[in-house]
Protein backbone atom coordinates (compact mmCIF):
# COMPACT_ATOMS: atom_id res chain seq x y z
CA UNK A 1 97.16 168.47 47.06
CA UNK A 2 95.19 169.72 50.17
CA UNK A 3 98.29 170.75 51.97
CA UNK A 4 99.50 172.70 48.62
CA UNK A 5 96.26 174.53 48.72
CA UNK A 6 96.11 175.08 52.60
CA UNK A 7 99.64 176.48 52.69
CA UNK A 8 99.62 178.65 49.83
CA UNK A 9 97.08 180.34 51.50
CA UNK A 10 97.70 180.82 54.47
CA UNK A 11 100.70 183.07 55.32
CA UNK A 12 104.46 181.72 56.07
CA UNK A 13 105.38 181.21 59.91
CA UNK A 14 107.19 184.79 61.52
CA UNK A 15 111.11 184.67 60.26
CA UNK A 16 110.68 181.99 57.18
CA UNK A 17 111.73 184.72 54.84
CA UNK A 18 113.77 187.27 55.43
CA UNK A 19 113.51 191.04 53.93
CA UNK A 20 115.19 190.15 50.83
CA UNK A 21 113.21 187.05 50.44
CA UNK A 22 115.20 184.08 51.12
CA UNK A 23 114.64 181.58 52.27
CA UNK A 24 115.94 180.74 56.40
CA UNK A 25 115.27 176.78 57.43
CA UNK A 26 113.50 176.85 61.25
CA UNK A 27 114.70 173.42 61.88
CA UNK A 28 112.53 171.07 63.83
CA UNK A 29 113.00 170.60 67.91
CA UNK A 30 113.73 166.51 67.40
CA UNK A 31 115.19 164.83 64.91
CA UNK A 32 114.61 161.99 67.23
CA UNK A 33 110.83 162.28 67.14
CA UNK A 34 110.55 162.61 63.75
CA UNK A 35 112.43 159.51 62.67
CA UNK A 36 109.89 157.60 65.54
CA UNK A 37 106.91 159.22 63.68
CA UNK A 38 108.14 157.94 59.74
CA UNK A 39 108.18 154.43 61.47
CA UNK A 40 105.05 154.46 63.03
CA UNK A 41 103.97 155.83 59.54
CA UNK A 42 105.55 152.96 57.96
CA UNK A 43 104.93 150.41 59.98
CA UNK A 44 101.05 151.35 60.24
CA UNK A 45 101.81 151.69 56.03
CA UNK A 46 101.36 147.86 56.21
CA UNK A 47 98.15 147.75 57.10
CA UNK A 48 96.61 150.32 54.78
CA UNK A 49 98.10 149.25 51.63
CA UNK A 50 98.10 145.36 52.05
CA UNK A 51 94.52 145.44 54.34
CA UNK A 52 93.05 147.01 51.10
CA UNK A 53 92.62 143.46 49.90
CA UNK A 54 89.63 143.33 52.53
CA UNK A 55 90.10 139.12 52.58
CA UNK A 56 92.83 136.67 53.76
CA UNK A 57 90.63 133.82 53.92
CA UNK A 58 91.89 131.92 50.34
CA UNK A 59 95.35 131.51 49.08
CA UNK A 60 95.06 133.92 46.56
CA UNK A 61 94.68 136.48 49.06
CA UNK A 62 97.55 135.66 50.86
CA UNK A 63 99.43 136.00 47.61
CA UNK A 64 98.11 138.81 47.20
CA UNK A 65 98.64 140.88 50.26
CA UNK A 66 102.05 139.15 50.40
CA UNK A 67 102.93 140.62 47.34
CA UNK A 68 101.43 144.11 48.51
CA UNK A 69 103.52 144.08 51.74
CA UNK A 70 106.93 143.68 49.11
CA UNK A 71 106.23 146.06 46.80
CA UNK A 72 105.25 148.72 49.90
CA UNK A 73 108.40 147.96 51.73
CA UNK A 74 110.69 147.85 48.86
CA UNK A 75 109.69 151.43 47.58
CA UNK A 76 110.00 153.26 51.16
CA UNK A 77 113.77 151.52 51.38
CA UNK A 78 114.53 152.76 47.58
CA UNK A 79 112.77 156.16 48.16
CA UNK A 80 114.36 156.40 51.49
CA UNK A 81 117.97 155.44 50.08
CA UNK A 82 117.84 157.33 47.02
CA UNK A 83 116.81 160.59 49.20
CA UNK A 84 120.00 160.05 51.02
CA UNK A 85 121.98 159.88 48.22
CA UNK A 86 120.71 162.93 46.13
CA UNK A 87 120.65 165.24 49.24
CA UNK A 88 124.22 163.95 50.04
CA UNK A 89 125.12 165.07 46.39
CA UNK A 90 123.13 168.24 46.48
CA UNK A 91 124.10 169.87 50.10
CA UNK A 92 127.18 168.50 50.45
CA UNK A 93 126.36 166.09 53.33
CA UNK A 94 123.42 163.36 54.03
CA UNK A 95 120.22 165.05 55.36
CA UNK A 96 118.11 162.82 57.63
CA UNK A 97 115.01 164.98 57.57
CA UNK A 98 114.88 164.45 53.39
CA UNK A 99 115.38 160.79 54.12
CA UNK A 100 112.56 160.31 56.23
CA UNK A 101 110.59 162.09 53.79
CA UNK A 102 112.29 159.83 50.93
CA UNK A 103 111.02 156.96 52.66
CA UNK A 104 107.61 158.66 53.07
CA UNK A 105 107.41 159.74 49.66
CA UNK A 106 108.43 155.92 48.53
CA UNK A 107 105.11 154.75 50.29
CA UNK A 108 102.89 157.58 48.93
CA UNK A 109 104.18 156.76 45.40
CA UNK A 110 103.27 153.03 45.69
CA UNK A 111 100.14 153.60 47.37
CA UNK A 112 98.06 153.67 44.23
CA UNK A 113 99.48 150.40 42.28
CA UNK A 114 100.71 148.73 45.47
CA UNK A 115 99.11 145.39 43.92
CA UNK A 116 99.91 146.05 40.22
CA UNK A 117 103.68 146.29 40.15
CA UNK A 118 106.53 144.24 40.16
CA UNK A 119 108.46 143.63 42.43
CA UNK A 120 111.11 145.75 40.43
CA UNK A 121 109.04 148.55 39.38
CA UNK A 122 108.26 149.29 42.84
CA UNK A 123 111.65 150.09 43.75
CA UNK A 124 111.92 152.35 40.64
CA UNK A 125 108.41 154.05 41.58
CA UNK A 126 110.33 154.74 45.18
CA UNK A 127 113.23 155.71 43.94
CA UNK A 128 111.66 158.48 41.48
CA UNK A 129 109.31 159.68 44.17
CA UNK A 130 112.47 160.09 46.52
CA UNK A 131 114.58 161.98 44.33
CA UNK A 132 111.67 164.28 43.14
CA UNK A 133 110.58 165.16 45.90
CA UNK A 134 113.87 166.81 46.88
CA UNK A 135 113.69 169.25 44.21
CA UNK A 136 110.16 169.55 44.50
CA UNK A 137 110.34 171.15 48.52
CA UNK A 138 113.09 173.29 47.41
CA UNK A 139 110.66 174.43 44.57
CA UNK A 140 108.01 175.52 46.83
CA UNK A 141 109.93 176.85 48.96
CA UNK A 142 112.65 178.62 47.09
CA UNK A 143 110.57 180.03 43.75
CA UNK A 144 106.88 179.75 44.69
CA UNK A 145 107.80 181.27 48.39
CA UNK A 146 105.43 179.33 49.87
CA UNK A 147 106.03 177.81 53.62
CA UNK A 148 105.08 174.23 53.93
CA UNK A 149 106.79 173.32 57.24
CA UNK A 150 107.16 169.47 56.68
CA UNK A 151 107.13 169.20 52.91
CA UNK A 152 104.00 167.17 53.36
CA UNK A 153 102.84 168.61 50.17
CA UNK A 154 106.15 167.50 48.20
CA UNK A 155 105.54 163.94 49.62
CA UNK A 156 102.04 163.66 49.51
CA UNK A 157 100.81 165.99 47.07
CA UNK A 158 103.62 165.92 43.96
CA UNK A 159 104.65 162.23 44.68
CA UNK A 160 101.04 161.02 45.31
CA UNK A 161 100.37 162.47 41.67
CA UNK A 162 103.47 161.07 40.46
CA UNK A 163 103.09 158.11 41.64
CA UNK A 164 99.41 157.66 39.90
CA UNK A 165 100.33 158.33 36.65
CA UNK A 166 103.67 156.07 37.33
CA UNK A 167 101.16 153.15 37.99
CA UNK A 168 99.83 153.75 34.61
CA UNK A 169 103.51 153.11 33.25
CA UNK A 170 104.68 150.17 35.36
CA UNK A 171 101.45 148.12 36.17
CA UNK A 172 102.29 144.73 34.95
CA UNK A 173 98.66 143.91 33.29
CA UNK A 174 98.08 147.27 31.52
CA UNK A 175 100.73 149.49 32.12
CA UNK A 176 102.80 151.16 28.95
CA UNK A 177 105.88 149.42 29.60
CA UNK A 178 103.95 146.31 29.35
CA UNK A 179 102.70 146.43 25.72
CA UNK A 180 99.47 147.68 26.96
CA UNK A 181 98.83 150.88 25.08
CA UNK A 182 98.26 154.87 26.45
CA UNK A 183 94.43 154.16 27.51
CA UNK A 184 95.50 152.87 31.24
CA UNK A 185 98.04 155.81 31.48
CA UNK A 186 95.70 158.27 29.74
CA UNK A 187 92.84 157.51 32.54
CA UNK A 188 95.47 157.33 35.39
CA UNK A 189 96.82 161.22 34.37
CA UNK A 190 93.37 162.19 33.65
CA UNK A 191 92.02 161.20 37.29
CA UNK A 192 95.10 162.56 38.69
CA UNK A 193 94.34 166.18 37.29
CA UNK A 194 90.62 166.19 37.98
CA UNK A 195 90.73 165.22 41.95
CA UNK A 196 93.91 167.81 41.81
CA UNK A 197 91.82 170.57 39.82
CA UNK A 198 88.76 169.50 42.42
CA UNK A 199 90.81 170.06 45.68
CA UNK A 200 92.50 173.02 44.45
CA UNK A 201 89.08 174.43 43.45
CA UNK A 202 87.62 173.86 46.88
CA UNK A 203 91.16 175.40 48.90
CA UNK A 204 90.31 178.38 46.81
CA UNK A 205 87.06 178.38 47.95
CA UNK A 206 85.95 177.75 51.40
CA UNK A 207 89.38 176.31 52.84
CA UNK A 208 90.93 180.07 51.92
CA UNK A 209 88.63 182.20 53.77
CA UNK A 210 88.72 179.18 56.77
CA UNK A 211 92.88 179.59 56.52
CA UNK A 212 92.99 183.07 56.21
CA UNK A 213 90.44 183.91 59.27
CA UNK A 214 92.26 182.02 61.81
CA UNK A 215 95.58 182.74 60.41
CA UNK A 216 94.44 186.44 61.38
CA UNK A 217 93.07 186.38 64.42
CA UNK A 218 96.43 184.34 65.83
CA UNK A 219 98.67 187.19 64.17
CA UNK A 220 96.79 189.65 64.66
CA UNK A 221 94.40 189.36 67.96
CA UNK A 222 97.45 187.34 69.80
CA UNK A 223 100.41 189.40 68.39
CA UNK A 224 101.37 190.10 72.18
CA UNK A 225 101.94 186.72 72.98
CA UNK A 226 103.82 184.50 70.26
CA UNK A 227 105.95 181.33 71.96
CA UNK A 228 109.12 180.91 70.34
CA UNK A 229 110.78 177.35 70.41
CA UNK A 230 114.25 177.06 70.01
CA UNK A 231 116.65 174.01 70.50
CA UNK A 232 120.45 174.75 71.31
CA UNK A 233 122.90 171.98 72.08
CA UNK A 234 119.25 169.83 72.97
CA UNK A 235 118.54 172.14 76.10
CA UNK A 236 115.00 173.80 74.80
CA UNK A 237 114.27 177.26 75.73
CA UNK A 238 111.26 179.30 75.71
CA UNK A 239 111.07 182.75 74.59
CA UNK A 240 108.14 184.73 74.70
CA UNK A 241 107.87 187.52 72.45
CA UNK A 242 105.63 190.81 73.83
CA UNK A 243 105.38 193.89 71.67
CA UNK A 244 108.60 193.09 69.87
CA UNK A 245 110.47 192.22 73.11
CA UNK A 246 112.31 188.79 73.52
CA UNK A 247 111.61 188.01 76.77
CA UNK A 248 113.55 184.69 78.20
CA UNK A 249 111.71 182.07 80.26
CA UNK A 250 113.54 183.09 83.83
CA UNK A 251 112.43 186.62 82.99
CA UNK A 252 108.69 184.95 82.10
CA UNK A 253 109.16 183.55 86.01
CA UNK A 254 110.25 186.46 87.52
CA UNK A 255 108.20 188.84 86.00
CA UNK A 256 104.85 186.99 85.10
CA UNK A 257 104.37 184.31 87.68
């Protein structure tokens, strides 16, 4: 929810959109890097969820962080998989950036019931947050026009929300699906929307003017000198741009140094 609020007001990076208003993908420099990140994520994943049991002294908390490290695990695979297979469907080919942030959006979804799902709802809670949060970037992006780099606040933001209110549906001691009634659900979507309204009500606030300050003095004060980062056939070149000039980096030598 912070990231939502933090990048829809500050302004989108120089070449996002074009002059028509579409959309143009600035790919990141290293696939590579990324995919080392979501695993350090993951990995470090197990001890956030499953140390939240703050004990392993009795048998009941081994059972109980045991079970936390299954359900955390099995979401990431199902949200990672099922990223795979909807992007597959939807661009025509697999796209390993949406499956690392399938898996990602798999452990932000099972974050919040972590130790009140099966086993099976889990994977289901994974697999929803995976798939929705492929439509969700290309929502922000595409209609709201809003640059969020990493579609951190897809993963975190929408599938953190979703996967709140999809505790209240799959817990196995008062969720819906279990006989248990609305009132779990109602309080999980009505805490949901409150720490959403608050956060959104404090990014309008103080975070805007904060975003929107610095935003302008880097456009505006260091206009003259903006690095550009490109990647081509993994040789990475530096470009530095100076009064609308692209000036290479054996130019940057000659001339600057």
């Amino acid at each position: 929810m912070d990231c939502f609020g933090r990048c829809r007001h500050s302004w989108p990076r120089i070449g996002k959109y074009g002059k028509d208003g579409k959309s143009k993908a600035i790919p990141g420099h290293s696939l590579t890097i990324a995919a080392l990140g979501v695993f350090i994520l993951w990995f470090g994943w197990f001890g956030f969820n499953p140390g939240s049991q703050l004990a392993a002294a009795t048998e009941a908390d081994a059972i109980a962080i045991s079970h936390v490290f299954l359900t955390t695990n099995l979401a990431a695979c199902a949200g990672g998989f099922f990223a795979l297979l909807v992007s597959w469907m939807k661009y025509g080919k697999p796209s390993l950036s949406l499956t690392l942030n399938g898996i990602l959006a798999g452990l932000v979804g099972i974050t919040a019931g972590c130790d009140a799902v099966s086993p099976a709802g889990a994977a289901l809670i994974g697999a929803i947050c995976g798939v929705v949060m492929i439509f969700s970037v290309d929502f922000i992006d595409k209609v709201l026009k809003i640059d969020d780099p990493v579609g951190a606040s897809s993963v975190h933001g929408v599938c953190g929300f979703l996967g709140t209110i999809l505790t209240g549906l799959f817990s196995t001691s008062e969720g819906l699906f279990y006989g248990y009634g609305f009132g779990f659900l109602g309080a999980q979507i009505f805490g949901a929307l409150v720490v959403g309204a608050w956060q959104q009500a404090w990014d309008s606030s103080f975070s805007k003017r904060l975003i929107r300050f610095t935003d302008f003095a880097f456009r505006h004060v260091s206009k003259k000198k903006v690095l550009i980062f490109t990647n081509t056939e993994n040789r990475l070149t530096t470009n530095l741009v100076m009064n609308g000039l692209v000036i290479s980096e054996r130019q940057l030598r000659t001339t600057y140094y």
